[in-house]
PDB file of N, CA and C in Angstrom:
ATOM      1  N   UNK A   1     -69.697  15.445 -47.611  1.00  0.00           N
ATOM      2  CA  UNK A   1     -69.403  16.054 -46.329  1.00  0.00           C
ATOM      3  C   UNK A   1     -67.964  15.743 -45.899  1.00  0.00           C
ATOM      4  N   UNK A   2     -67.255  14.320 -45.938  1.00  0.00           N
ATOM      5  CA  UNK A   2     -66.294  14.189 -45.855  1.00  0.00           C
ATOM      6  C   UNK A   2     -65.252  14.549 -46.429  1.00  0.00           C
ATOM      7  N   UNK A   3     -65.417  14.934 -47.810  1.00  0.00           N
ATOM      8  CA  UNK A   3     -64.186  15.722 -48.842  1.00  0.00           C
ATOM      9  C   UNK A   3     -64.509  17.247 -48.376  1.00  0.00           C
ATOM     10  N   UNK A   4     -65.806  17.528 -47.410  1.00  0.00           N
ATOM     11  CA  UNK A   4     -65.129  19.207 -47.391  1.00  0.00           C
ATOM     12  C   UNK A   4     -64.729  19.428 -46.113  1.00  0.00           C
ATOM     13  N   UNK A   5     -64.941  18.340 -45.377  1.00  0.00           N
ATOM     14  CA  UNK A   5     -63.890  18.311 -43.881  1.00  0.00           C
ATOM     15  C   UNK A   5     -62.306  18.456 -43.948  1.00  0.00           C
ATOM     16  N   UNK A   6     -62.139  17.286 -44.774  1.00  0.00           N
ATOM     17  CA  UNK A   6     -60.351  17.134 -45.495  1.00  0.00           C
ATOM     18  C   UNK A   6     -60.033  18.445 -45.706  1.00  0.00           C
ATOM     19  N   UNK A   7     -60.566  18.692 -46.964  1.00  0.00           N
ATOM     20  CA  UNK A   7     -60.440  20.174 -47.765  1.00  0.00           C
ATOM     21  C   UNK A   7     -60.167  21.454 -46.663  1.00  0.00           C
ATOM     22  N   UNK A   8     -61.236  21.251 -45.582  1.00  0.00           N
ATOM     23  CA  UNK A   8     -61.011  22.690 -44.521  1.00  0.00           C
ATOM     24  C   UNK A   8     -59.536  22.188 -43.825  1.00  0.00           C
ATOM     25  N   UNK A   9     -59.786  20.572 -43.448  1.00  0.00           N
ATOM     26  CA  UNK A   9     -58.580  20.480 -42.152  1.00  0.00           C
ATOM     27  C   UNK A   9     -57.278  20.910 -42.951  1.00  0.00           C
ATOM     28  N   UNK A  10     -57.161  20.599 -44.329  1.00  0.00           N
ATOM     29  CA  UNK A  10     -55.739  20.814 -45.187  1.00  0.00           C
ATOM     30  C   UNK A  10     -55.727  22.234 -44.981  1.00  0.00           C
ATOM     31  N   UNK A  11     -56.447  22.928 -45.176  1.00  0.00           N
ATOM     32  CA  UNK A  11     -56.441  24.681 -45.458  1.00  0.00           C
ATOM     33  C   UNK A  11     -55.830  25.149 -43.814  1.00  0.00           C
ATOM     34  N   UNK A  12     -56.563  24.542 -43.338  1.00  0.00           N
ATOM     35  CA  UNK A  12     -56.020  24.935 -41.614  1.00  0.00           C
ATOM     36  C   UNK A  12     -54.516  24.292 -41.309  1.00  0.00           C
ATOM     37  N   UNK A  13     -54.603  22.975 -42.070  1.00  0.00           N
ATOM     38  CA  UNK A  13     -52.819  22.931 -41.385  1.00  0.00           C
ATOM     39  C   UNK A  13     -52.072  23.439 -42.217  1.00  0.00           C
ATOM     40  N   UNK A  14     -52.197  24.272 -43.361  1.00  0.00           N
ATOM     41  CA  UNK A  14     -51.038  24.108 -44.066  1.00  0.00           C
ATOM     42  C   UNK A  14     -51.170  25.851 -43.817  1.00  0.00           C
ATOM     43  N   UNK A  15     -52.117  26.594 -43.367  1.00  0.00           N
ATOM     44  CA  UNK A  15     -52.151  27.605 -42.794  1.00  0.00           C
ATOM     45  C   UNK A  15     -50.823  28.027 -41.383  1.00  0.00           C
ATOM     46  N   UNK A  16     -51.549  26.522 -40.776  1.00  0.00           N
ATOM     47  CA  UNK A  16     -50.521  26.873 -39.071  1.00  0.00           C
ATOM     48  C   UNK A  16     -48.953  26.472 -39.704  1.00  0.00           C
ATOM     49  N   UNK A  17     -48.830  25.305 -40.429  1.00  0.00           N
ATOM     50  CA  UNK A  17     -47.275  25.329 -41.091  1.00  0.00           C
ATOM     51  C   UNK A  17     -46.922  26.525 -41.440  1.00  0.00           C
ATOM     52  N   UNK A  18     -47.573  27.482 -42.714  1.00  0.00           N
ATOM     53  CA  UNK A  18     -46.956  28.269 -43.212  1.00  0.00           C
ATOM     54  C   UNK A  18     -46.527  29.602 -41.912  1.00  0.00           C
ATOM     55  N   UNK A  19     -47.485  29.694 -40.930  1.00  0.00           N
ATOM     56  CA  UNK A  19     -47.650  30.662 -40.163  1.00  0.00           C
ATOM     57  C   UNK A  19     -46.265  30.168 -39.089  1.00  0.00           C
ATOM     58  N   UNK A  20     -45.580  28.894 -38.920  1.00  0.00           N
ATOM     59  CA  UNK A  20     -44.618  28.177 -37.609  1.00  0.00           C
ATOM     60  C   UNK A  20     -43.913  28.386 -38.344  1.00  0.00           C
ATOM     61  N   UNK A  21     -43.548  28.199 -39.648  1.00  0.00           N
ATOM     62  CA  UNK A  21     -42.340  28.384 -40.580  1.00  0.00           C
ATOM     63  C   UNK A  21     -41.632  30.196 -40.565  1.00  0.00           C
ATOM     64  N   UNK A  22     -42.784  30.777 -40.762  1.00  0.00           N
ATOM     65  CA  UNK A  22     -42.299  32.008 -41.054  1.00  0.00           C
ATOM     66  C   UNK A  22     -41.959  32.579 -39.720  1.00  0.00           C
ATOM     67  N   UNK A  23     -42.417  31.984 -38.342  1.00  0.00           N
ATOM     68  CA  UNK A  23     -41.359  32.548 -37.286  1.00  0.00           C
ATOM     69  C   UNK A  23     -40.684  32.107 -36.982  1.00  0.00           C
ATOM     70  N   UNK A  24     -40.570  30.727 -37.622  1.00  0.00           N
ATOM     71  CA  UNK A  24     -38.781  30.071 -37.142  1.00  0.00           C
ATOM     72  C   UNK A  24     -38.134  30.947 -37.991  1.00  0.00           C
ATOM     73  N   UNK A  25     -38.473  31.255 -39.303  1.00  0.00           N
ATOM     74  CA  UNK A  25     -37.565  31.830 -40.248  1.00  0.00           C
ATOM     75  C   UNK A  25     -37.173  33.584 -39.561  1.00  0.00           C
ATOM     76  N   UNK A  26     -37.905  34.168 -39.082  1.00  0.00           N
ATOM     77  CA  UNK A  26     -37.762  34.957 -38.567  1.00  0.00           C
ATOM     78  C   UNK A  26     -36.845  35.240 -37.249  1.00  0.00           C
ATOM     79  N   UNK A  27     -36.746  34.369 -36.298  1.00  0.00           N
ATOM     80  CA  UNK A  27     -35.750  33.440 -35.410  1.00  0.00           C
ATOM     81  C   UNK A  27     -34.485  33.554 -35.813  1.00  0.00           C
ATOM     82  N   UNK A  28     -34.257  32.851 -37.066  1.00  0.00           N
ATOM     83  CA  UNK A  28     -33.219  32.292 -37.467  1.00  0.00           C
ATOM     84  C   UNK A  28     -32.566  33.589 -38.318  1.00  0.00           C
ATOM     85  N   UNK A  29     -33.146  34.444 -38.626  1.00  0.00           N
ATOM     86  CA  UNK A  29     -32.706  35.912 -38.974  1.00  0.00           C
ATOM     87  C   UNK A  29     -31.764  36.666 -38.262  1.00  0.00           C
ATOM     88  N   UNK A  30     -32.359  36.222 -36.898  1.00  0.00           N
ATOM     89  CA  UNK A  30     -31.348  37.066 -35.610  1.00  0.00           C
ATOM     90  C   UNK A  30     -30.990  36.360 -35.041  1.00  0.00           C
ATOM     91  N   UNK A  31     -30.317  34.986 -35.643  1.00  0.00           N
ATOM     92  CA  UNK A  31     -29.883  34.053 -34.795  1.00  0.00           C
ATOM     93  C   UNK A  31     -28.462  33.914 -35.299  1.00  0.00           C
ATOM     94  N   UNK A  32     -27.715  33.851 -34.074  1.00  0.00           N
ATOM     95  CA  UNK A  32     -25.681  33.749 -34.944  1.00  0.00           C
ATOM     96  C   UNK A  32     -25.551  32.100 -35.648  1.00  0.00           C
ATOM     97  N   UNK A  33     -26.059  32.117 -36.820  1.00  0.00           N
ATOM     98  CA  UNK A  33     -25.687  30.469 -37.791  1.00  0.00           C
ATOM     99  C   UNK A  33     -24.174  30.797 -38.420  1.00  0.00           C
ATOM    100  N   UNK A  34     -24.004  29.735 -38.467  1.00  0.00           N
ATOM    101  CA  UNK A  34     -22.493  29.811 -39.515  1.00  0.00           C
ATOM    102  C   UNK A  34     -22.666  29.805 -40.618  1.00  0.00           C
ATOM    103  N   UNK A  35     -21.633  30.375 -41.858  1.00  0.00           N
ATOM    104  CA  UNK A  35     -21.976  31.192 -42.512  1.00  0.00           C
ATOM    105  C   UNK A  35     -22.795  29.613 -43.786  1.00  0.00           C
ATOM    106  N   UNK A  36     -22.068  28.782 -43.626  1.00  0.00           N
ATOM    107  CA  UNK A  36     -22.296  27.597 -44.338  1.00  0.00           C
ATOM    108  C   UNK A  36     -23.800  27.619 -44.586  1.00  0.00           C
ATOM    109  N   UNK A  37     -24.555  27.318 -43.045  1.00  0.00           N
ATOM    110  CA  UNK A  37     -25.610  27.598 -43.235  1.00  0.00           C
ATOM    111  C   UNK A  37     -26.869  28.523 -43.356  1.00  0.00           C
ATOM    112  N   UNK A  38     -26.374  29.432 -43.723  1.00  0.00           N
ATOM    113  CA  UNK A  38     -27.124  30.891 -43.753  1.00  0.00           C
ATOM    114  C   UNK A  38     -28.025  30.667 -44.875  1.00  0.00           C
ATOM    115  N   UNK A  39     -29.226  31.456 -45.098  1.00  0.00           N
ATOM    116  CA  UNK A  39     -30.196  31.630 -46.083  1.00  0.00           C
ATOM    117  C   UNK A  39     -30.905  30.186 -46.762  1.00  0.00           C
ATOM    118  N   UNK A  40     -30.620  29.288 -47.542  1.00  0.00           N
ATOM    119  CA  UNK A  40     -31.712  28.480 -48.076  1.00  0.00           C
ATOM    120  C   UNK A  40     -31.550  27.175 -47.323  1.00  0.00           C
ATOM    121  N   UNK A  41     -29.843  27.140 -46.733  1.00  0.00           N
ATOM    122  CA  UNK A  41     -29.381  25.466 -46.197  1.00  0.00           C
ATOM    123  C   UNK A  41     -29.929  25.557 -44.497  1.00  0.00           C
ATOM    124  N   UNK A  42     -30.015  26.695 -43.837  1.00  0.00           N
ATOM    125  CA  UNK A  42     -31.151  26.385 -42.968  1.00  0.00           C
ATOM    126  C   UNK A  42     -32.370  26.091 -43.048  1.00  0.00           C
ATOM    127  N   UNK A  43     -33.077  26.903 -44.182  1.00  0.00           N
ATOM    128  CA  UNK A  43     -34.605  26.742 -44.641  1.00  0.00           C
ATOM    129  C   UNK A  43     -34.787  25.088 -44.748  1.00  0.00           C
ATOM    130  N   UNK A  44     -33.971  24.366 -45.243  1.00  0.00           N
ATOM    131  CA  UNK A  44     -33.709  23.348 -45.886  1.00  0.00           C
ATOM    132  C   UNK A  44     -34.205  22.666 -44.894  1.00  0.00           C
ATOM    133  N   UNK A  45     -33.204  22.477 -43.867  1.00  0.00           N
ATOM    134  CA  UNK A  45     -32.616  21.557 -42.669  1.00  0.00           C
ATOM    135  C   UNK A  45     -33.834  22.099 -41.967  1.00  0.00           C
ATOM    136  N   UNK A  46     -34.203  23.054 -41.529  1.00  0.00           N
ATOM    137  CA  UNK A  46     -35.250  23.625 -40.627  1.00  0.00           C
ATOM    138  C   UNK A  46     -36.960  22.532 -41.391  1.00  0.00           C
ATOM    139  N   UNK A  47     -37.069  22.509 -42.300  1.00  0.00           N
ATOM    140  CA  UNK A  47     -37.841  22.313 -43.240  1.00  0.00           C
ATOM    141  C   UNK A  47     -38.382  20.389 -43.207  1.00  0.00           C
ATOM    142  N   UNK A  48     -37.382  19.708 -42.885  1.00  0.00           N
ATOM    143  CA  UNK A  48     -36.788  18.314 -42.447  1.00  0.00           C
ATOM    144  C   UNK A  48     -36.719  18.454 -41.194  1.00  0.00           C
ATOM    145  N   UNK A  49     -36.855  19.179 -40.434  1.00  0.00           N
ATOM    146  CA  UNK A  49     -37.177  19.140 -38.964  1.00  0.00           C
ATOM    147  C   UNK A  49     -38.397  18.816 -38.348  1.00  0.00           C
ATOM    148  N   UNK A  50     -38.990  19.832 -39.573  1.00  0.00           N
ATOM    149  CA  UNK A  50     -40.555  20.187 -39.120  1.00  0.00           C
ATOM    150  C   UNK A  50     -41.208  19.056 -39.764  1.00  0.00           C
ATOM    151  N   UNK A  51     -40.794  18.182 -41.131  1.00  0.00           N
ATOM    152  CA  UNK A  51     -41.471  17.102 -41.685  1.00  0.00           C
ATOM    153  C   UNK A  51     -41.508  16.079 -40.293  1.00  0.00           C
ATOM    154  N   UNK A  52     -40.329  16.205 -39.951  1.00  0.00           N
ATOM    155  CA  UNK A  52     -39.855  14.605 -39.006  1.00  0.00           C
ATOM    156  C   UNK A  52     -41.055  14.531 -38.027  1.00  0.00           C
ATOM    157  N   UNK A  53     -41.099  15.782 -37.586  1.00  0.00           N
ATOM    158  CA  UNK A  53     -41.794  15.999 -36.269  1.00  0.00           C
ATOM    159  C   UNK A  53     -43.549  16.007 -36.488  1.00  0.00           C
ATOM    160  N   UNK A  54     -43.928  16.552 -37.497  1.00  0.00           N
ATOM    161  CA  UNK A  54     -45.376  16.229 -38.155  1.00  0.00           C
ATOM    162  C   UNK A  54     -45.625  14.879 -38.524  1.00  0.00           C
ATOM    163  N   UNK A  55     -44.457  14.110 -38.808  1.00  0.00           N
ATOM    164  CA  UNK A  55     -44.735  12.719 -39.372  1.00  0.00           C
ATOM    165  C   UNK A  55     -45.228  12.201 -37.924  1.00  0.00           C
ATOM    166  N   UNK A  56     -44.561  12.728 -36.890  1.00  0.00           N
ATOM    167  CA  UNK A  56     -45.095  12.187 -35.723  1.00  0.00           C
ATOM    168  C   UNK A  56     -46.790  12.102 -35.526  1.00  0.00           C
ATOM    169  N   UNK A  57     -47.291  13.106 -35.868  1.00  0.00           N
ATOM    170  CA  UNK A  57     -49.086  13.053 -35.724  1.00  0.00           C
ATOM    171  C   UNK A  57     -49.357  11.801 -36.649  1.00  0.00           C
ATOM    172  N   UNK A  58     -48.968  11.398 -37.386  1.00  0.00           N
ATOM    173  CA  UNK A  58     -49.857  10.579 -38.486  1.00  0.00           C
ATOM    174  C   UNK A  58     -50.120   9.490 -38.167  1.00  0.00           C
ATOM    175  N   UNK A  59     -50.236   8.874 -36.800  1.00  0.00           N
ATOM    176  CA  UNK A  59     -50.889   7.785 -36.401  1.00  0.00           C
ATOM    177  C   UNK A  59     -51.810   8.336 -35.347  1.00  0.00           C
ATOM    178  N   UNK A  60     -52.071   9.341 -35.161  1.00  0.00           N
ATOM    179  CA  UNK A  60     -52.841   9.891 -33.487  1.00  0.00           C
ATOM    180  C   UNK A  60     -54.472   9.391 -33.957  1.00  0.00           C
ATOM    181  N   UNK A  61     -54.878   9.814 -35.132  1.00  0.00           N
ATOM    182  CA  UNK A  61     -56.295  10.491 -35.253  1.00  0.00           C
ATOM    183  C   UNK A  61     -56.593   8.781 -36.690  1.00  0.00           C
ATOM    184  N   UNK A  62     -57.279   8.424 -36.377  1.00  0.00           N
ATOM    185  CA  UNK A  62     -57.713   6.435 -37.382  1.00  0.00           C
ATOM    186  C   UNK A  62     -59.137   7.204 -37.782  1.00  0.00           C
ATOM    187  N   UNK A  63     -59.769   7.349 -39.247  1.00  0.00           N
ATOM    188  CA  UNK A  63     -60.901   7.845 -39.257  1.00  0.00           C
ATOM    189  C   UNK A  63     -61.551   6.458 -39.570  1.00  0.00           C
TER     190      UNK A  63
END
């Protein structure tokens, strides 16, 4: 029961990641970046944003 809780909660977050990613990326389409960082070196940096800030949950929830 417990490996198919994990199994769903992974499917669901990596669902809402992929789904927050693709409208920042979408954002950042019509957004004025310099040219330096245009196309993969935002993805990048955007990408390390979103780790930093998820690392934040990983003490909320003690099973």
């Amino acid at each position: 029961m417990q490996s198919a809780l994990y199994g769903f909660s992974a499917a669901v977050g990596f669902s809402f990641v992929m789904v927050l990613f693709a409208s920042i990326r979408e954002r950042l389409a019509a957004a004025d970046i310099p040219a330096p960082f245009r196309g993969n070196a935002i993805a990048l940096v955007t990408a390390g944003l979103m780790s930093l800030a998820f690392m934040g949950f990983s003490g909320l929830v003690k099973l």
